[in-house]
N, C-alpha and C. Protein backbone atom coordinates (compact mmCIF):
# COMPACT_ATOMS: atom_id res chain seq x y z
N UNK A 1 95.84 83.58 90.07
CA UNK A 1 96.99 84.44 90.25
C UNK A 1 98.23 83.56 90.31
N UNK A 2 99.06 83.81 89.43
CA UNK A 2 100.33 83.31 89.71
C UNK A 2 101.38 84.32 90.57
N UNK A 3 102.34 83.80 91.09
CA UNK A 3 102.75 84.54 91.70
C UNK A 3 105.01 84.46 91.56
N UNK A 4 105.25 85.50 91.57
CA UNK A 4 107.15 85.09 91.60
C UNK A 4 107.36 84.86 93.04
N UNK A 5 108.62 84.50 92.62
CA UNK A 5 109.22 83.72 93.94
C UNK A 5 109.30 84.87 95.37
N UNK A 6 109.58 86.16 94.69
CA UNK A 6 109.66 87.62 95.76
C UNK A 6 108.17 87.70 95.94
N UNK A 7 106.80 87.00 96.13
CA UNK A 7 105.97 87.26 96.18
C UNK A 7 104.59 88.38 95.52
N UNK A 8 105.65 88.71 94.68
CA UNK A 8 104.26 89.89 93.96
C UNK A 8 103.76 89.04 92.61
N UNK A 9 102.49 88.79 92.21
CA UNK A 9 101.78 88.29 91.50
C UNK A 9 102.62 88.75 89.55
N UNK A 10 102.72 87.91 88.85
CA UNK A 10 103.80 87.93 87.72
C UNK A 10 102.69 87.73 86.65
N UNK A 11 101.23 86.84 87.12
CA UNK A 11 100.23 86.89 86.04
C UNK A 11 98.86 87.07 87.13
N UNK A 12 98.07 87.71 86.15
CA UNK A 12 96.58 87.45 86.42
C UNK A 12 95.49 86.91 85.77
N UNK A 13 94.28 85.94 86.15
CA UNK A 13 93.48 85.66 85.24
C UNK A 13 92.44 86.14 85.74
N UNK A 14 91.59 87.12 84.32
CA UNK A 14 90.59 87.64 84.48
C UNK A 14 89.75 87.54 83.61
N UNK A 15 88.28 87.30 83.68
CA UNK A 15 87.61 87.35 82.03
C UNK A 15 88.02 86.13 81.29
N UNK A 16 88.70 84.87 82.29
CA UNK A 16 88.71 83.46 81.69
C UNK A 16 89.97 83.87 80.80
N UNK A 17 91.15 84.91 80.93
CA UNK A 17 92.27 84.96 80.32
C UNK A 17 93.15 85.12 81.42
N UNK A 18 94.40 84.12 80.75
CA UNK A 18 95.38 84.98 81.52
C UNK A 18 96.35 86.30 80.87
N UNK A 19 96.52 87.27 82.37
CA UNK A 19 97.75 88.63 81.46
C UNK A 19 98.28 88.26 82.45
N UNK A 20 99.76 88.76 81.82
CA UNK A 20 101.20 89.38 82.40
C UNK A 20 100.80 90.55 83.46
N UNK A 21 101.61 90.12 84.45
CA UNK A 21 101.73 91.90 85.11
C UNK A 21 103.07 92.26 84.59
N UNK A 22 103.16 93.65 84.28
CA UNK A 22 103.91 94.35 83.72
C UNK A 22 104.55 95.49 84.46
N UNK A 23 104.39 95.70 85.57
CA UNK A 23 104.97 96.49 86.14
C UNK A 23 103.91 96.10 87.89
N UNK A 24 104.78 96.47 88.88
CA UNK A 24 104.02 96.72 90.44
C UNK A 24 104.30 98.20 90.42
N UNK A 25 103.35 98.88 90.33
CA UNK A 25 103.07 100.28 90.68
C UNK A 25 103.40 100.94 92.48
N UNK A 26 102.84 99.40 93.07
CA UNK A 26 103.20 99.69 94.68
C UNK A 26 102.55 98.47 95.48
N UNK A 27 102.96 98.49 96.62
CA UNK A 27 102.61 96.94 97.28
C UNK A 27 102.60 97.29 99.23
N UNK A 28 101.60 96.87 99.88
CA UNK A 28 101.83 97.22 101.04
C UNK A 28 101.14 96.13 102.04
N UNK A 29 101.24 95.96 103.14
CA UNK A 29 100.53 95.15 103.81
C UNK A 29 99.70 95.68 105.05
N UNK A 30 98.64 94.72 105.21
CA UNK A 30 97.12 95.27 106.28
C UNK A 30 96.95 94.10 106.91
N UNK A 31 97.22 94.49 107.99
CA UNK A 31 97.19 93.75 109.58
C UNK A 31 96.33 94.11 110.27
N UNK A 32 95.58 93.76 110.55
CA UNK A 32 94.21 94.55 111.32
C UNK A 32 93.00 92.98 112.28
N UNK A 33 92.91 93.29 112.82
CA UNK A 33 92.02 92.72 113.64
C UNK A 33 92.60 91.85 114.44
N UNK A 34 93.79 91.67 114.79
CA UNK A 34 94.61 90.90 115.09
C UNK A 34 93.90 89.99 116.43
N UNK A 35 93.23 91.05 116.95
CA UNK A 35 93.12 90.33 118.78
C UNK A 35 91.22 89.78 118.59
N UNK A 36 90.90 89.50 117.48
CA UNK A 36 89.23 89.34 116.95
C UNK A 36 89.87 87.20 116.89
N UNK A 37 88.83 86.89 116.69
CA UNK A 37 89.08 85.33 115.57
C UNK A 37 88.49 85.40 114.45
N UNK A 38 89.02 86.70 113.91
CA UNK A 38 88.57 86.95 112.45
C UNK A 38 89.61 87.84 112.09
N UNK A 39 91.16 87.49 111.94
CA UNK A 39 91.87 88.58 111.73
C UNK A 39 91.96 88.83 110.28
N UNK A 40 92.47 89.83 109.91
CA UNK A 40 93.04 90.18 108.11
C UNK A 40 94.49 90.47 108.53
N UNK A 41 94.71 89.73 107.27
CA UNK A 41 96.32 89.76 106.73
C UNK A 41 96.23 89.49 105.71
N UNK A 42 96.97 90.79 105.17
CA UNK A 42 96.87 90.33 103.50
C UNK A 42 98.25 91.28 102.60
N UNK A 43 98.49 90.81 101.49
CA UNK A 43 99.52 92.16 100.86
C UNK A 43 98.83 92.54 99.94
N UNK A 44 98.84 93.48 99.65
CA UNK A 44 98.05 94.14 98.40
C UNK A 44 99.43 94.83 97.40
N UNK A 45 98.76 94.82 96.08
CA UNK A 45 99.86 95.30 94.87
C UNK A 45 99.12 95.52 93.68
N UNK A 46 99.36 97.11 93.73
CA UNK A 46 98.84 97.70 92.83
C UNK A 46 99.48 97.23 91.21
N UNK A 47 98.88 97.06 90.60
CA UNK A 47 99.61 96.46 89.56
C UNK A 47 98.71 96.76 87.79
N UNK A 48 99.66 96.54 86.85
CA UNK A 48 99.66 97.29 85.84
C UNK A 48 99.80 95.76 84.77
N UNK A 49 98.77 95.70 84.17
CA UNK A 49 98.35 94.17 83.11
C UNK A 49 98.83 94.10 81.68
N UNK A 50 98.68 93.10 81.16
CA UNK A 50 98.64 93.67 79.47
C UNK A 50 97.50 94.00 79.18
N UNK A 51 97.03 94.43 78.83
CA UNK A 51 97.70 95.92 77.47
C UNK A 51 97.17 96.95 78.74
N UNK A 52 97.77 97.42 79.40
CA UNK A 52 97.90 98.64 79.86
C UNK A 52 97.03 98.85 81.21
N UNK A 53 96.05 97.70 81.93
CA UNK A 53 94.98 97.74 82.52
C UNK A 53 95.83 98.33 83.96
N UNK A 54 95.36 98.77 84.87
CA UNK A 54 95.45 98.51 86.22
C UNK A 54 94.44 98.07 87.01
N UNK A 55 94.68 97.13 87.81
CA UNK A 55 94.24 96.52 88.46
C UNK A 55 95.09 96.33 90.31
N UNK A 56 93.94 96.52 91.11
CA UNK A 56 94.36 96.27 92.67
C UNK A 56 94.24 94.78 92.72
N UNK A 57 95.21 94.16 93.17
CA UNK A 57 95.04 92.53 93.87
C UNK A 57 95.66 92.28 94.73
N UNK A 58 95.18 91.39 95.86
CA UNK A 58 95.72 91.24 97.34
C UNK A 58 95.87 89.21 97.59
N UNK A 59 97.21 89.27 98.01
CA UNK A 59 97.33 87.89 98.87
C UNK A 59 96.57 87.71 100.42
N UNK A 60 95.80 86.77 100.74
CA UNK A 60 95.67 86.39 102.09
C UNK A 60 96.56 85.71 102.79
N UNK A 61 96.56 85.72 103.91
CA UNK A 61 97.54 85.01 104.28
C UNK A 61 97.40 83.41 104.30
N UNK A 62 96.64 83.03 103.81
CA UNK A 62 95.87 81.66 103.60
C UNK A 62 96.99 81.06 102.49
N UNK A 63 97.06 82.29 101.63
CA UNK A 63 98.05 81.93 100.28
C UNK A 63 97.45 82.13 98.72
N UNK A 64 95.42 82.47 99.04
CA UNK A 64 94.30 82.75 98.51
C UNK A 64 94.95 84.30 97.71
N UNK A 65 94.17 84.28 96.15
CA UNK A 65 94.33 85.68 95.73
C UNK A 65 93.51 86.45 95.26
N UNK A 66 93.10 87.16 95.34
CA UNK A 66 91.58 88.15 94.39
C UNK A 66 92.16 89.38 94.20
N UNK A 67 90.95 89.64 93.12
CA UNK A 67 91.44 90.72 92.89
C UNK A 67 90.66 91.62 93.48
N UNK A 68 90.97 93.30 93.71
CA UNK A 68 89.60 93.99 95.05
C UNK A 68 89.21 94.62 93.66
N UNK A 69 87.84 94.64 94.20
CA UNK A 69 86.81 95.48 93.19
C UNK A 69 85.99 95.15 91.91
């Protein structure tokens, strides 16, 4: 995952290619487990590939990226 400087991911590699993201459809963040020593933090951004794919992918707060699903 590459990513722009405003933080939402600008390419993805999938299938040993890289695409463009072409549009963020929507982007939100999940804070959860906070008081565990296993917390999640992450942003997620719905996002739209070449040629037309959508795809969900999330930052950790590590700086780590995947894609969900």
């Amino acid at each position: 995952m590459i990513a722009s400087p405003g933080g939402a991911p600008h390419a993805v590699i999938t299938g040993g290619r890289r695409r463009l993201v072409v549009a963020v459809r929507d982007s939100w963040r999940v804070q959860d487990r906070w008081w565990t020593d296993d917390p999640v933090d992450r942003a997620y951004f719905d996002v739209v590939i070449e040629p037309g794919r959508v795809a969900l992918v999330y930052r950790e707060a590590s700086g780590d990226w995947f894609i969900h699903g």
